[in-house]
Each structure stands twice: as structure tokens, then as C-alpha cells.
C-alpha atoms as a PDB file:
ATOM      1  CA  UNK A   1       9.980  -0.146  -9.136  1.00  0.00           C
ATOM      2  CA  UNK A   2       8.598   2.953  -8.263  1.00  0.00           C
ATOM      3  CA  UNK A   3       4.906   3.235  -6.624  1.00  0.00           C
ATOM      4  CA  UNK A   4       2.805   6.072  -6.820  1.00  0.00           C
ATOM      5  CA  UNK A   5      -0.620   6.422  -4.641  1.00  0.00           C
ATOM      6  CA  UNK A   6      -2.533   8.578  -6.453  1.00  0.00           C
ATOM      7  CA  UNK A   7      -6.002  10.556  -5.573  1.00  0.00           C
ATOM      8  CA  UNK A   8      -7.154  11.780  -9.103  1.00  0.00           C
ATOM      9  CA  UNK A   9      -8.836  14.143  -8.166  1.00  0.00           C
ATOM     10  CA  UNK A  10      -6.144  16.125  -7.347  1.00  0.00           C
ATOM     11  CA  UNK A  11      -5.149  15.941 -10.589  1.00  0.00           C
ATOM     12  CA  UNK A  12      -6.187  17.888 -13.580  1.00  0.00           C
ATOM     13  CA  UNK A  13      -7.524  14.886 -15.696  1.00  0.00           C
ATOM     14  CA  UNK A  14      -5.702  11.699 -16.560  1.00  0.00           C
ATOM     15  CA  UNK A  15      -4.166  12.750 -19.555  1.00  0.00           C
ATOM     16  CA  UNK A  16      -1.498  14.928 -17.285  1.00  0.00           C
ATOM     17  CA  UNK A  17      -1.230  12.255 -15.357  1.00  0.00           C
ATOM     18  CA  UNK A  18       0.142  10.307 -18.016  1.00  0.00           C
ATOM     19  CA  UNK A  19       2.024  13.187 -19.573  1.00  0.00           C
ATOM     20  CA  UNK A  20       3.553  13.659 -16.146  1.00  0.00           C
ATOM     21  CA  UNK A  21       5.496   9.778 -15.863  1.00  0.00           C
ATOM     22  CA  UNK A  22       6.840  11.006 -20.137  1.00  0.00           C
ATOM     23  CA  UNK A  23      10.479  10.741 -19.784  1.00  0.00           C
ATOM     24  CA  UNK A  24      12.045  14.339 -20.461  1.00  0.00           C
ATOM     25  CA  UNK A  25      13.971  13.123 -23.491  1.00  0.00           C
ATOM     26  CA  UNK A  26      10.557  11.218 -25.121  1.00  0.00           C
ATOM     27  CA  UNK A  27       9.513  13.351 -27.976  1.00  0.00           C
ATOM     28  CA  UNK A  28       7.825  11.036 -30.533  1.00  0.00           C
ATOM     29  CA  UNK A  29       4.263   9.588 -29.327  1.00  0.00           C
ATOM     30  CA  UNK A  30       2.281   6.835 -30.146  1.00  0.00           C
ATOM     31  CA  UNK A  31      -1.655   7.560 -28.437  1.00  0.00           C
ATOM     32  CA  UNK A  32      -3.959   4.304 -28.936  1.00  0.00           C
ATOM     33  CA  UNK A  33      -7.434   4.993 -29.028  1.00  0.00           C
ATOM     34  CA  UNK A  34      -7.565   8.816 -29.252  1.00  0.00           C
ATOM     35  CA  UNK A  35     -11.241   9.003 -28.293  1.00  0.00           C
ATOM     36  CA  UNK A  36     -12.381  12.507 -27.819  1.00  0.00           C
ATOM     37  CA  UNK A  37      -8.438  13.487 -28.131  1.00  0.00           C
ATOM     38  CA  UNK A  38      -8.098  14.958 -24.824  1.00  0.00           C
ATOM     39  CA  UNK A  39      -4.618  13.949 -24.546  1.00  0.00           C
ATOM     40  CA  UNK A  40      -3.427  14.143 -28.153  1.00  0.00           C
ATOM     41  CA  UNK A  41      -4.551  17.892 -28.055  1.00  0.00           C
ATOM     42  CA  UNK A  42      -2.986  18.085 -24.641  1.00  0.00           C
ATOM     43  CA  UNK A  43       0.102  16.170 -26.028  1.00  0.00           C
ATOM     44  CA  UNK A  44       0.325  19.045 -29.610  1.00  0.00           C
ATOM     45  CA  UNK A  45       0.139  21.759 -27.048  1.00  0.00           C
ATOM     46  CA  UNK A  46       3.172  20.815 -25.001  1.00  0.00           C
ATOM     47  CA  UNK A  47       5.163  20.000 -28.609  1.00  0.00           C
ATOM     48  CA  UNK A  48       5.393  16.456 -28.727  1.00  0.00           C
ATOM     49  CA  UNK A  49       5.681  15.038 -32.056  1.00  0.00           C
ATOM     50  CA  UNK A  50       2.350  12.721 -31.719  1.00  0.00           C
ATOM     51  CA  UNK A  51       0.414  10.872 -33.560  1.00  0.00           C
ATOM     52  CA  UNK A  52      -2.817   8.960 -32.692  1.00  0.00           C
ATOM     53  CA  UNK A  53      -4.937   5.927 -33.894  1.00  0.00           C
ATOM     54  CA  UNK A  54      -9.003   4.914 -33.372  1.00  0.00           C
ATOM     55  CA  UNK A  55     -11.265   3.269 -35.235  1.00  0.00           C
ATOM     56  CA  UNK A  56     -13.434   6.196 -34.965  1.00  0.00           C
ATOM     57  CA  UNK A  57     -12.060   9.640 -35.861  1.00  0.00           C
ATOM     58  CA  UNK A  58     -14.095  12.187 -34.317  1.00  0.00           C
ATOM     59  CA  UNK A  59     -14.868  15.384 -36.539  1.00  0.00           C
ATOM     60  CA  UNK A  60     -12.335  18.165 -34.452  1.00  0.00           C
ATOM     61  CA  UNK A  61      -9.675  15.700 -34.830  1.00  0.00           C
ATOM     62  CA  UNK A  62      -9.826  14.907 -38.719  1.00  0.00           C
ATOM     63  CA  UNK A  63      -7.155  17.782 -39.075  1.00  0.00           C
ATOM     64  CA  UNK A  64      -4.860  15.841 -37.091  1.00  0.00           C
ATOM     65  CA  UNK A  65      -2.094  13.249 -37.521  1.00  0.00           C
ATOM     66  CA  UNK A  66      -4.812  10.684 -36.464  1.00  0.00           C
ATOM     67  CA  UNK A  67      -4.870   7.146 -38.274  1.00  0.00           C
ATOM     68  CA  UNK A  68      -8.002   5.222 -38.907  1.00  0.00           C
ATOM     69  CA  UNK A  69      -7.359   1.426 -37.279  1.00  0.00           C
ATOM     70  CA  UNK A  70      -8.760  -1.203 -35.296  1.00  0.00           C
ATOM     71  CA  UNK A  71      -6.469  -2.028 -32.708  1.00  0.00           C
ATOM     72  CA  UNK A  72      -6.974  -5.769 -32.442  1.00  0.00           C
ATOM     73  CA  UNK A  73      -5.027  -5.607 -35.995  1.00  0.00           C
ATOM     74  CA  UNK A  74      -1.152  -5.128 -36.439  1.00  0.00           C
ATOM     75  CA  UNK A  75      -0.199  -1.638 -35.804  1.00  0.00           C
ATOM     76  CA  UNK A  76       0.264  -0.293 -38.774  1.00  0.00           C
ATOM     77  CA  UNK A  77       4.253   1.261 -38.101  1.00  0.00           C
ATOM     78  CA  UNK A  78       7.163  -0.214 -38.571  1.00  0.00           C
ATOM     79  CA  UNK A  79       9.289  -1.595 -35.358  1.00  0.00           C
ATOM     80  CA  UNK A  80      11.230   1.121 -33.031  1.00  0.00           C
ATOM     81  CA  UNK A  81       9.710   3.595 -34.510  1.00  0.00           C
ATOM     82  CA  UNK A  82       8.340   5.524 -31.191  1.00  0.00           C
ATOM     83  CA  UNK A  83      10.111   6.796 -27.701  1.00  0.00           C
ATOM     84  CA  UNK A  84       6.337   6.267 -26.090  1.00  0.00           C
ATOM     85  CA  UNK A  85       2.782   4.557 -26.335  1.00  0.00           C
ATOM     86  CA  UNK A  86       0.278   5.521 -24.220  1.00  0.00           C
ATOM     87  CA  UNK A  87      -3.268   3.996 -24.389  1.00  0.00           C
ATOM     88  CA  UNK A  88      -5.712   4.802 -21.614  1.00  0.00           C
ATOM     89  CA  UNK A  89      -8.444   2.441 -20.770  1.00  0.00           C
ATOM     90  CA  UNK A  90      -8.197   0.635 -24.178  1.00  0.00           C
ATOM     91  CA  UNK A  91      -6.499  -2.196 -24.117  1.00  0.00           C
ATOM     92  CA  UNK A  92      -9.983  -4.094 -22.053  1.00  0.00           C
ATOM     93  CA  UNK A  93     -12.152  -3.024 -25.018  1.00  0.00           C
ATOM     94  CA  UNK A  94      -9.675  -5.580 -27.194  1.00  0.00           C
ATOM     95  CA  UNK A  95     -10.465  -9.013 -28.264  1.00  0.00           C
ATOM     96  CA  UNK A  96      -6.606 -10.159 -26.957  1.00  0.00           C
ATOM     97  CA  UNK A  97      -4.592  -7.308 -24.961  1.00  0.00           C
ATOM     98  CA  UNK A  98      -1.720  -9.572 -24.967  1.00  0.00           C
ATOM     99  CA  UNK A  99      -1.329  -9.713 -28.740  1.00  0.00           C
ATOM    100  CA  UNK A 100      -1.513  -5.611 -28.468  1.00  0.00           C
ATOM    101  CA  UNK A 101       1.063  -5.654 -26.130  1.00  0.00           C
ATOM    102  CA  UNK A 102       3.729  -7.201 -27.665  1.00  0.00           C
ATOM    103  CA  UNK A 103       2.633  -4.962 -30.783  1.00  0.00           C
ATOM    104  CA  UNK A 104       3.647  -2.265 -28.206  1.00  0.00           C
ATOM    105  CA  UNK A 105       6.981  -3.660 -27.482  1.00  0.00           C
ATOM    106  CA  UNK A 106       7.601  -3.984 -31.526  1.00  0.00           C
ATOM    107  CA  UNK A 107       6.566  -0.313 -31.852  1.00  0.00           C
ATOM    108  CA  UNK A 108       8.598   1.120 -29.515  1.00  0.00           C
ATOM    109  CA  UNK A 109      12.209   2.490 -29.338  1.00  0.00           C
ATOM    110  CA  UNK A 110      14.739   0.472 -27.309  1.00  0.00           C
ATOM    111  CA  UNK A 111      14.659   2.304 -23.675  1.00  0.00           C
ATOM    112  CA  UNK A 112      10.917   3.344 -25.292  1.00  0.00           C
ATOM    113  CA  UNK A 113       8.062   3.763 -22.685  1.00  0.00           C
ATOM    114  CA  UNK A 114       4.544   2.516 -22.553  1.00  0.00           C
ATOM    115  CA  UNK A 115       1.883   4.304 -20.181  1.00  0.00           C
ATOM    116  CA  UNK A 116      -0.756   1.790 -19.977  1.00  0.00           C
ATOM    117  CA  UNK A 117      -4.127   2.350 -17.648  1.00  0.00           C
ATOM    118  CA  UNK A 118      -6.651  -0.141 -17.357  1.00  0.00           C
ATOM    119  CA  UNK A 119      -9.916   0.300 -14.623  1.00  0.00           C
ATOM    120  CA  UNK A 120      -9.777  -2.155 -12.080  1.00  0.00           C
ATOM    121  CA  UNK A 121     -12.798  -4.026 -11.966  1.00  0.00           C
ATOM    122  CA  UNK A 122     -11.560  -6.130  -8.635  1.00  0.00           C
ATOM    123  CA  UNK A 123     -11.980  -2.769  -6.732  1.00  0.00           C
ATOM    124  CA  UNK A 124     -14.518  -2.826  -4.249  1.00  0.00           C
ATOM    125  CA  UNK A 125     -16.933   0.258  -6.267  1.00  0.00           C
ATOM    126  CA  UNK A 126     -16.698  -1.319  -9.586  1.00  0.00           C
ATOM    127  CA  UNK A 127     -17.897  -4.752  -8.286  1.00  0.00           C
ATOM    128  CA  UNK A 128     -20.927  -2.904  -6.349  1.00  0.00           C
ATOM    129  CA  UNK A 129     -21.279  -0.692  -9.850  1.00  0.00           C
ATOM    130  CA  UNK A 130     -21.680  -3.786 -12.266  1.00  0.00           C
ATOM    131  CA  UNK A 131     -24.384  -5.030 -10.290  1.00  0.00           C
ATOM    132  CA  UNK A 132     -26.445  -2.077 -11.719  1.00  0.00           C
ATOM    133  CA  UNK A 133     -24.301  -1.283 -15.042  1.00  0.00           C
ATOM    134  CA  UNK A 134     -26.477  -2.103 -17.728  1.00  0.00           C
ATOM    135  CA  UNK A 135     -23.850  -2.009 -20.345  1.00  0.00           C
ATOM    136  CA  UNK A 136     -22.590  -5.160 -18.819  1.00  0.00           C
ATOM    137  CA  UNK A 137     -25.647  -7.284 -19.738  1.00  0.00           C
ATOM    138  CA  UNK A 138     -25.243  -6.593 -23.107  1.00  0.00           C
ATOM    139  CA  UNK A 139     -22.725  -7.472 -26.532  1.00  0.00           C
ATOM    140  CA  UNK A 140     -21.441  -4.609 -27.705  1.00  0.00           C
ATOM    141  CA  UNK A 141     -18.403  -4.950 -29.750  1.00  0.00           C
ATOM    142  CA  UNK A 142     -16.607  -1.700 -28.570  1.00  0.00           C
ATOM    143  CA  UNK A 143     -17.428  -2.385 -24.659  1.00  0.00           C
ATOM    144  CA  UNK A 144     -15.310  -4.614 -22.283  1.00  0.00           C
ATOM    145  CA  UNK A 145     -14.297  -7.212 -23.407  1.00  0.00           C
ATOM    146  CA  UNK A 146     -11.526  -8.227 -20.173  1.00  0.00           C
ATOM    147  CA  UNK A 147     -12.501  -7.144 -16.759  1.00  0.00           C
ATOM    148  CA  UNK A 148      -8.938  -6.972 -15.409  1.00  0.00           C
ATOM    149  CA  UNK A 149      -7.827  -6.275 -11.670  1.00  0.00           C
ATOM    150  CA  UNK A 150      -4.329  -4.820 -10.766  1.00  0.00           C
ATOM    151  CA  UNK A 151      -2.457  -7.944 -10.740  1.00  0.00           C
ATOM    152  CA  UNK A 152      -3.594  -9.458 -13.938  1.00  0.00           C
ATOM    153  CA  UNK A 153      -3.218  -5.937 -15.415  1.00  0.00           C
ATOM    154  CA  UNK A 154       0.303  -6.077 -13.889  1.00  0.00           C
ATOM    155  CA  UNK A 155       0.954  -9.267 -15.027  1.00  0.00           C
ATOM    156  CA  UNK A 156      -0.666  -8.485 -18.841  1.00  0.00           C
ATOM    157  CA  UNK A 157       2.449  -5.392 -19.300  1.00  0.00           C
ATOM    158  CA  UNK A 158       5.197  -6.950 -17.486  1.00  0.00           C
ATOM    159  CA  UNK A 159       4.676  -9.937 -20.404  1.00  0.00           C
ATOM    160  CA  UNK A 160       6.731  -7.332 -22.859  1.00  0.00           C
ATOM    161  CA  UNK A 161       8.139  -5.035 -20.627  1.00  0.00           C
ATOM    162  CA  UNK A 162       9.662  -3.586 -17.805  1.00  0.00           C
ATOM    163  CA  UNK A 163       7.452  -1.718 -14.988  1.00  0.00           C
ATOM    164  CA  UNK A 164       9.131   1.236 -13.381  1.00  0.00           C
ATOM    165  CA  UNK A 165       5.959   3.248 -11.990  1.00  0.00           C
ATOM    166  CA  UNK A 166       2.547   1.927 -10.530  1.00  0.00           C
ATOM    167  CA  UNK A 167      -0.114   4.794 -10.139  1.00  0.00           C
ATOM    168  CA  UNK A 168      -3.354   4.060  -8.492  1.00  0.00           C
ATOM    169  CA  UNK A 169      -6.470   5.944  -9.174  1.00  0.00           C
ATOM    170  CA  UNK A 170      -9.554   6.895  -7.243  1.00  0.00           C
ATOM    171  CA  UNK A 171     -12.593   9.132  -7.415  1.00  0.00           C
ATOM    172  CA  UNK A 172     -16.057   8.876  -6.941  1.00  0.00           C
ATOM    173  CA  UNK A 173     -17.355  10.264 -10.066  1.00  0.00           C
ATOM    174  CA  UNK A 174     -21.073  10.573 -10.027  1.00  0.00           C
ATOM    175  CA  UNK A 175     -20.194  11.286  -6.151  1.00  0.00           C
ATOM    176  CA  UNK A 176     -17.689  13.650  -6.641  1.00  0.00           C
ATOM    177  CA  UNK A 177     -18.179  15.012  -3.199  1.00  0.00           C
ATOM    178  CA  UNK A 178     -16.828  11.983  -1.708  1.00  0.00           C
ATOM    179  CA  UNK A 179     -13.363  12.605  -2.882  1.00  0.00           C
ATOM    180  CA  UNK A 180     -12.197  13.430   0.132  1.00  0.00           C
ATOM    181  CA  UNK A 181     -12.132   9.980   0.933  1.00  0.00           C
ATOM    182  CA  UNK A 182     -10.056   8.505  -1.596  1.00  0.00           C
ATOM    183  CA  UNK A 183      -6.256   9.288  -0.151  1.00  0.00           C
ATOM    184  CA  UNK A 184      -7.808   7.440   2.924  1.00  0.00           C
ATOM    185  CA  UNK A 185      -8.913   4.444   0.938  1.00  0.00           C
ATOM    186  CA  UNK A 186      -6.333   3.822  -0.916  1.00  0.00           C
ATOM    187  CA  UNK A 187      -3.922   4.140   1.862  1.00  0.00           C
ATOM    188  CA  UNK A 188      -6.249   1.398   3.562  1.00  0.00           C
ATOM    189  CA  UNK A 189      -5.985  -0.847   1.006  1.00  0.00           C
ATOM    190  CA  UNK A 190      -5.261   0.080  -3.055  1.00  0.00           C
ATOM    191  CA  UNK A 191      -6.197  -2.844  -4.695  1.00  0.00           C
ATOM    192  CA  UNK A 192      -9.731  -3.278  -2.971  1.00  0.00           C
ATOM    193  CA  UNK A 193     -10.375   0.986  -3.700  1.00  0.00           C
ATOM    194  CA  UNK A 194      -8.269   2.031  -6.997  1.00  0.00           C
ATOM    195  CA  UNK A 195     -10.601   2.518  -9.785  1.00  0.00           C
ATOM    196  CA  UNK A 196      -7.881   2.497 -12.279  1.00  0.00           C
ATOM    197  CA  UNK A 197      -4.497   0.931 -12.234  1.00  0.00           C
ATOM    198  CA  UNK A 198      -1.561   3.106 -14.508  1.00  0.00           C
ATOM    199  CA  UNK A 199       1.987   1.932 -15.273  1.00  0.00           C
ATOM    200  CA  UNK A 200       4.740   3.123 -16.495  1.00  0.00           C
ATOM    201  CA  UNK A 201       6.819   0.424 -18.335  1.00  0.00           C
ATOM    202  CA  UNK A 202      10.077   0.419 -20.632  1.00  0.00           C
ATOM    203  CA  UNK A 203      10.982  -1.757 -23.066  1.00  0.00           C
ATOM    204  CA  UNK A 204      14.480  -3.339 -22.291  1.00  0.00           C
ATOM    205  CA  UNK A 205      16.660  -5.760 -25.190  1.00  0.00           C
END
């Protein structure tokens, strides 16, 4: 397995992040939750063949290849239809992640790659953070529903398929200043200090 320490912000964003662990070959894309469509517009622009799914399509993205669903449902293509699936802090917001994963595994392509990111709520920053976050106090359908760390985020892909890659994430957001700090932390211990956990995972028959 390959393992990646990653400071992200020394990265552009975490869309090329993701883009960056697409095998060279991997032209058709599945995006779960598009969101704002950072990476789907990121994706067009580089000439993959994508195609994205939320159960809210913004307005600039209506033009798009973008299919109205709710993910906790059946994904609405037919088995090895896609060479990758990518969904980016998503799958917590489902009622059962492992039900969408092994919709993943049906989805994909044999050899087929899922990019799956997930924050990691163990870390030391998001436990101080939810002592103030409001939004956990409250029921809202389209919030967290799982509040995963990296080893039961691990252990929710590696149900369905194989990991290659393990990327571990870390700013300071609101403290963006502080960034210097994160290559330090994480060398000092990544699963106390990642934010967000990313793997790279094929699907092997």
C-alpha cells in the first residue's frame, strides 16, 4: 500500500488532490455529491468523460451531465459501468456508508478506482472544534450523520475494495496562518492531527 503524508495546503484545493491519485488510463468518472462542482468543472477541463450526482443541483451546473439523486438510494447506473468514483466528504452525510460502498464496487469497472475522503473526527482539532460546533447539537438531515476516524474510515472502503494510497490532510482553516505547522504534526503523529483521511482504492474480482 502506498502512504502519502500530505500538508494541504500545499496543494491547490482537494479536488487536484484527488485528480492527482486518477490512474492515467481512467477516463470515465463517476463524482458523488457534486456540491458546488469544484471538481466536476475541474474534472471537464482536463477532458474526462464525467458525470456527477447530488440531490441538489446548483444553478451553474444545470448545463451539465449532473443527475438529480439521493445517495442513500441505489445508484442509478448499471454495474461496471465507470473506470473511477470519487466522492469527497460525502459518504458521513449518509444514513449507511457501507450500503454506498458496495454500490461503489457494483458501479465500477473491474481494475476501477474509488477516491474516497472522509474528515477525521478522532483528530485532535476536530474533537476540540465539536465542543463549540453548533451544527452538531442539532438534526439536520444533510449534516453528519457518522463521525468516522481513520481506521474505521479505513476499515468502511477496504469492506469492497482494495486500498493502494492513504493521503492525510491538514490545515488550519479559519487559522490559516498556522499552516506551517501541519508537515510537523502530522509527521508527529497523523491520526491524532489529519483533518481528513483520502484513499485511493481499486476494485479487484
Amino acid at each position: 500500500m502506498g502512504l502519502n503524508k500530505v500538508d494541504i495546503s500545499n496543494q491547490k484545493n482537494r479536488a487536484n488532490l484527488a485528480i492527482g491519485l486518477i490512474d492515467n488510463k481512467s477516463r470515465k468518472v463517476l463524482e458523488l455529491g457534486t456540491g458546488n462542482g469544484e471538481l466536476f468543472l475541474e474534472l471537464i477541463k482536463r477532458n474526462f468523460d464525467v458525470t456527477g450526482t447530488d440531490i441538489d443541483i446548483r444553478k451553474h451546473l444545470e448545463k451539465y451531465k449532473i443527475i438529480k439523486h439521493d445517495l442513500n438510494k441505489r445508484l442509478p447506473f448499471k454495474s461496471s459501468t465507470f473506470d473511477v468514483v470519487i466522492g469527497l466528504e460525502v459518504l458521513e452525510h449518509l444514513f449507511n456508508p457501507y450500503k454506498t460502498m458496495k454500490e461503489i464496487r457494483r458501479v465500477l469497472r473491474k481494475e476501477g478506482v474509488a477516491i474516497i475522503s472522509m474528515p477525521n473526527s478522532a483528530s485532535f482539532f476536530s474533537r476540540i472544534g465539536q465542543l463549540y460546533e453548533k451544527r452538531m447539537d442539532n438534526l439536520d438531515i444533510y449534516w453528519h450523520h457518522h463521525q468516522p476516524s481513520i481506521i474505521s474510515i479505513r476499515n468502511l472502503v477496504a469492506t469492497q475494495l482494495k486500498i493502494e494510497k492513504e493521503v492525510y490532510i491538514m490545515n488550519f482553516r479559519r487559522l490559516s496562518f498556522l499552516n506551517f505547522l501541519s508537515s510537523f504534526l502530522l509527521k508527529l503523529n497523523r491520526n491524532l492531527f489529519a483533518g481528513d483521511f483520502m484513499v485511493k482504492a481499486r476494485k479487484i474480482e
